[in-house]
C-alpha atoms as a PDB file:
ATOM      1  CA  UNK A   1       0.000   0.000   0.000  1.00  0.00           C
ATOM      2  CA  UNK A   2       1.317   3.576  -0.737  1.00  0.00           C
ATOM      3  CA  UNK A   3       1.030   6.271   1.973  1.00  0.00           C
ATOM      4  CA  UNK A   4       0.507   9.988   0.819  1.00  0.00           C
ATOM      5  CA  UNK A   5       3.523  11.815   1.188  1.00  0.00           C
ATOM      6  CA  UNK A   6       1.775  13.755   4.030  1.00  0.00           C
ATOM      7  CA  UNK A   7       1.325  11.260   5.746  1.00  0.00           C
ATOM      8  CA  UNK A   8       3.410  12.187   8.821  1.00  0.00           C
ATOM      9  CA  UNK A   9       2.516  16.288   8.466  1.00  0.00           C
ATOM     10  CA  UNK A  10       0.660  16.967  11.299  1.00  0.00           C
ATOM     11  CA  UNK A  11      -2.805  18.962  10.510  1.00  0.00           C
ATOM     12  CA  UNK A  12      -2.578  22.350  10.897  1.00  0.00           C
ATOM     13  CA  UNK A  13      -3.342  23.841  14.446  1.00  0.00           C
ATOM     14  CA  UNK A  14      -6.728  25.090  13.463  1.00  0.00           C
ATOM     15  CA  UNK A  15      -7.382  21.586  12.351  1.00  0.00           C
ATOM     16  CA  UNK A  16      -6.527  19.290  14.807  1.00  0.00           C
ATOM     17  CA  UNK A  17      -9.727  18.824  16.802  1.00  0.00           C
ATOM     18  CA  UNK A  18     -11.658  18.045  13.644  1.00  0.00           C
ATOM     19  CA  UNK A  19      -8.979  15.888  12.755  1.00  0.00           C
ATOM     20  CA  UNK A  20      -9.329  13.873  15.913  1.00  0.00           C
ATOM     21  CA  UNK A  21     -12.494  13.363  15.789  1.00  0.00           C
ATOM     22  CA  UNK A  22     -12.410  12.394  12.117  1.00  0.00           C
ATOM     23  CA  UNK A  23      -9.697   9.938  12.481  1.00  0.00           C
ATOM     24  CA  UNK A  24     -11.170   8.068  15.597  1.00  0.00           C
ATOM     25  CA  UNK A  25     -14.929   7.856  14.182  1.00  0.00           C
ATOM     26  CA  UNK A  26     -13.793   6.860  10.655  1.00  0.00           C
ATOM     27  CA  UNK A  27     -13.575   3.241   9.519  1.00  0.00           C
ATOM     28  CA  UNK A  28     -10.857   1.788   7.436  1.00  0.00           C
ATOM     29  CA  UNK A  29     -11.658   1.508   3.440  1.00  0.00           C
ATOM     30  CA  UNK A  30     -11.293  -2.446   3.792  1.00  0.00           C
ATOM     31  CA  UNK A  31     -14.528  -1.873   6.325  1.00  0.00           C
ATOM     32  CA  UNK A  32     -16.453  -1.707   2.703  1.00  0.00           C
ATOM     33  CA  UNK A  33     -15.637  -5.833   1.999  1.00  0.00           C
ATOM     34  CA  UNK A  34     -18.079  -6.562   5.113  1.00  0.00           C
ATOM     35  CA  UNK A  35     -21.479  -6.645   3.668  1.00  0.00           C
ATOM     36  CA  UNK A  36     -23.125  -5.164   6.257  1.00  0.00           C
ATOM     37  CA  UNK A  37     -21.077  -1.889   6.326  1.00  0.00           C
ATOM     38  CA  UNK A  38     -21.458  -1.795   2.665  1.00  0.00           C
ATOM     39  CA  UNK A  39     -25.180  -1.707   3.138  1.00  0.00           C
ATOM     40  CA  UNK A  40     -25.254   0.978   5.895  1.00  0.00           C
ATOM     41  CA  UNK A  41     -23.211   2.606   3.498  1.00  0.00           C
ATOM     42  CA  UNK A  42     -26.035   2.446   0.195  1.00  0.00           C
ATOM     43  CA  UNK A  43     -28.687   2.547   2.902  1.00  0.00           C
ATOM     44  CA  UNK A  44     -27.948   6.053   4.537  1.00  0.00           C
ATOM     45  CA  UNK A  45     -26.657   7.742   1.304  1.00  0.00           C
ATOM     46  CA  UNK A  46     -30.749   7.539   0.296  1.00  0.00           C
ATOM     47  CA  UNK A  47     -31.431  10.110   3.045  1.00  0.00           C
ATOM     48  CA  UNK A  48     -30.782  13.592   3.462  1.00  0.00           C
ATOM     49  CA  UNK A  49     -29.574  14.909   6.234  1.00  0.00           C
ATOM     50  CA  UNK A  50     -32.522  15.657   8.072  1.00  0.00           C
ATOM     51  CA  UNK A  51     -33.749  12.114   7.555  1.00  0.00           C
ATOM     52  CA  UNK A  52     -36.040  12.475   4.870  1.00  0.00           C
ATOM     53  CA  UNK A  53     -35.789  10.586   1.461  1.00  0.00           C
ATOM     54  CA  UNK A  54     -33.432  11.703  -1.101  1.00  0.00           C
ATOM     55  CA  UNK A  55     -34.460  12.572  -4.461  1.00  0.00           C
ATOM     56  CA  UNK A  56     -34.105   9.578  -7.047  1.00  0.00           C
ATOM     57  CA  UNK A  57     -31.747  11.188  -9.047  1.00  0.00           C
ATOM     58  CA  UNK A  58     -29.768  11.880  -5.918  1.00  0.00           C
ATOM     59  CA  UNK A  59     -29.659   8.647  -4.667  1.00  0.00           C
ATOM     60  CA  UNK A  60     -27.907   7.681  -8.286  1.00  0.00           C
ATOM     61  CA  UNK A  61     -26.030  10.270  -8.000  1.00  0.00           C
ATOM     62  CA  UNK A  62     -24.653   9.705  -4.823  1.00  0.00           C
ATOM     63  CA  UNK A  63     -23.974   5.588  -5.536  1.00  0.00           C
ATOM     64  CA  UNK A  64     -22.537   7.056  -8.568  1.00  0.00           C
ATOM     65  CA  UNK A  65     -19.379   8.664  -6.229  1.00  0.00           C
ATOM     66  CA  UNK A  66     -19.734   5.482  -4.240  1.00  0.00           C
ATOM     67  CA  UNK A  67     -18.775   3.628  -6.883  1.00  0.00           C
ATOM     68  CA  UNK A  68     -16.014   5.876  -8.010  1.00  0.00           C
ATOM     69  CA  UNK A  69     -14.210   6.054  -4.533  1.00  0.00           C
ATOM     70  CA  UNK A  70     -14.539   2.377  -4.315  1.00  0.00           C
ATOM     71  CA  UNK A  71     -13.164   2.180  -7.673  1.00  0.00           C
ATOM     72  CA  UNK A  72     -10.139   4.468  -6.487  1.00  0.00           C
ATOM     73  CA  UNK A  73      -9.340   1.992  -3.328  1.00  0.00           C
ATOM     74  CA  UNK A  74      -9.525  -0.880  -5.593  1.00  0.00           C
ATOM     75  CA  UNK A  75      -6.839   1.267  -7.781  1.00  0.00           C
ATOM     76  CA  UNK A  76      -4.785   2.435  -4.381  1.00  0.00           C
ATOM     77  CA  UNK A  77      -4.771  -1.553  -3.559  1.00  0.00           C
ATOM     78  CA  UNK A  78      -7.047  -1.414  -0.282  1.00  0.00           C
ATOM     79  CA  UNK A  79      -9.606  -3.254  -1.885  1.00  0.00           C
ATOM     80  CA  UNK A  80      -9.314  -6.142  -3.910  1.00  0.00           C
ATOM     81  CA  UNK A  81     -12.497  -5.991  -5.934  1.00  0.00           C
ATOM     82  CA  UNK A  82     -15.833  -4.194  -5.597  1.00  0.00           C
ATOM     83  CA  UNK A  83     -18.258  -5.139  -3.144  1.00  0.00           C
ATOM     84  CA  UNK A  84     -20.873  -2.395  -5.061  1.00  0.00           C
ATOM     85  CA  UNK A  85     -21.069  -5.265  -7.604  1.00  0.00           C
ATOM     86  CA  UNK A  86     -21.930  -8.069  -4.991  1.00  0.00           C
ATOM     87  CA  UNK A  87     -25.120  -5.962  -3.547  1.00  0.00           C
ATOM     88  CA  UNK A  88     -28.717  -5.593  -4.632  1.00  0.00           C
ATOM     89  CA  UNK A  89     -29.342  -2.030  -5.086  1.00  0.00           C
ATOM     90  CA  UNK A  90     -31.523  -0.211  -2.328  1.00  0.00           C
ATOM     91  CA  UNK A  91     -34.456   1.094  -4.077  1.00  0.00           C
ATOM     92  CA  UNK A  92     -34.472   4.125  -4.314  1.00  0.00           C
ATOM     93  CA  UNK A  93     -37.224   7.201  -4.387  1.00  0.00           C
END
């Protein structure tokens, strides 16, 4: 696996506490290949914020850039395949 050549720069000061919190709440990439994050993942992405039902078209949309980042970890080597392709599609609005 490559690391970013950032990597060890620390965030800058104003940053840190979001960083924190960002880097303790996140889950790795490879937390994708379990099928049940996966479809927390495709579940929540066809709500808005304020709970209510997304839009069709932004559902797509928004499985769309799924797809794509999964498509990038598969390229970065912290996936092995796509897990998109093993899932039913939620239906969406």
């Amino acid at each position: 696996m490559k690391v970013s050549k950032n990597a060890e720069i620390d965030p800058p000061e104003e940053l840190e506490d979001a960083y924190g919190w960002i880097s303790k709440k996140s889950l790795l990439v490879s937390s994708l290949e379990a099928p049940k994050v996966l479809r927390d993942v495709q579940y929540r992405i066809s709500f808005k914020l304020d709970g209510t039902p997304a839009a069709g078209e932004t559902y797509r949309r928004r499985r769309r850039a799924l797809n794509t980042a999964v498509e990038y970890a598969i390229e970065r080597k912290l996936l092995t395949e796509n897990p998109l392709a093993a899932l039913k599609k939620v239906k969406s609005s």
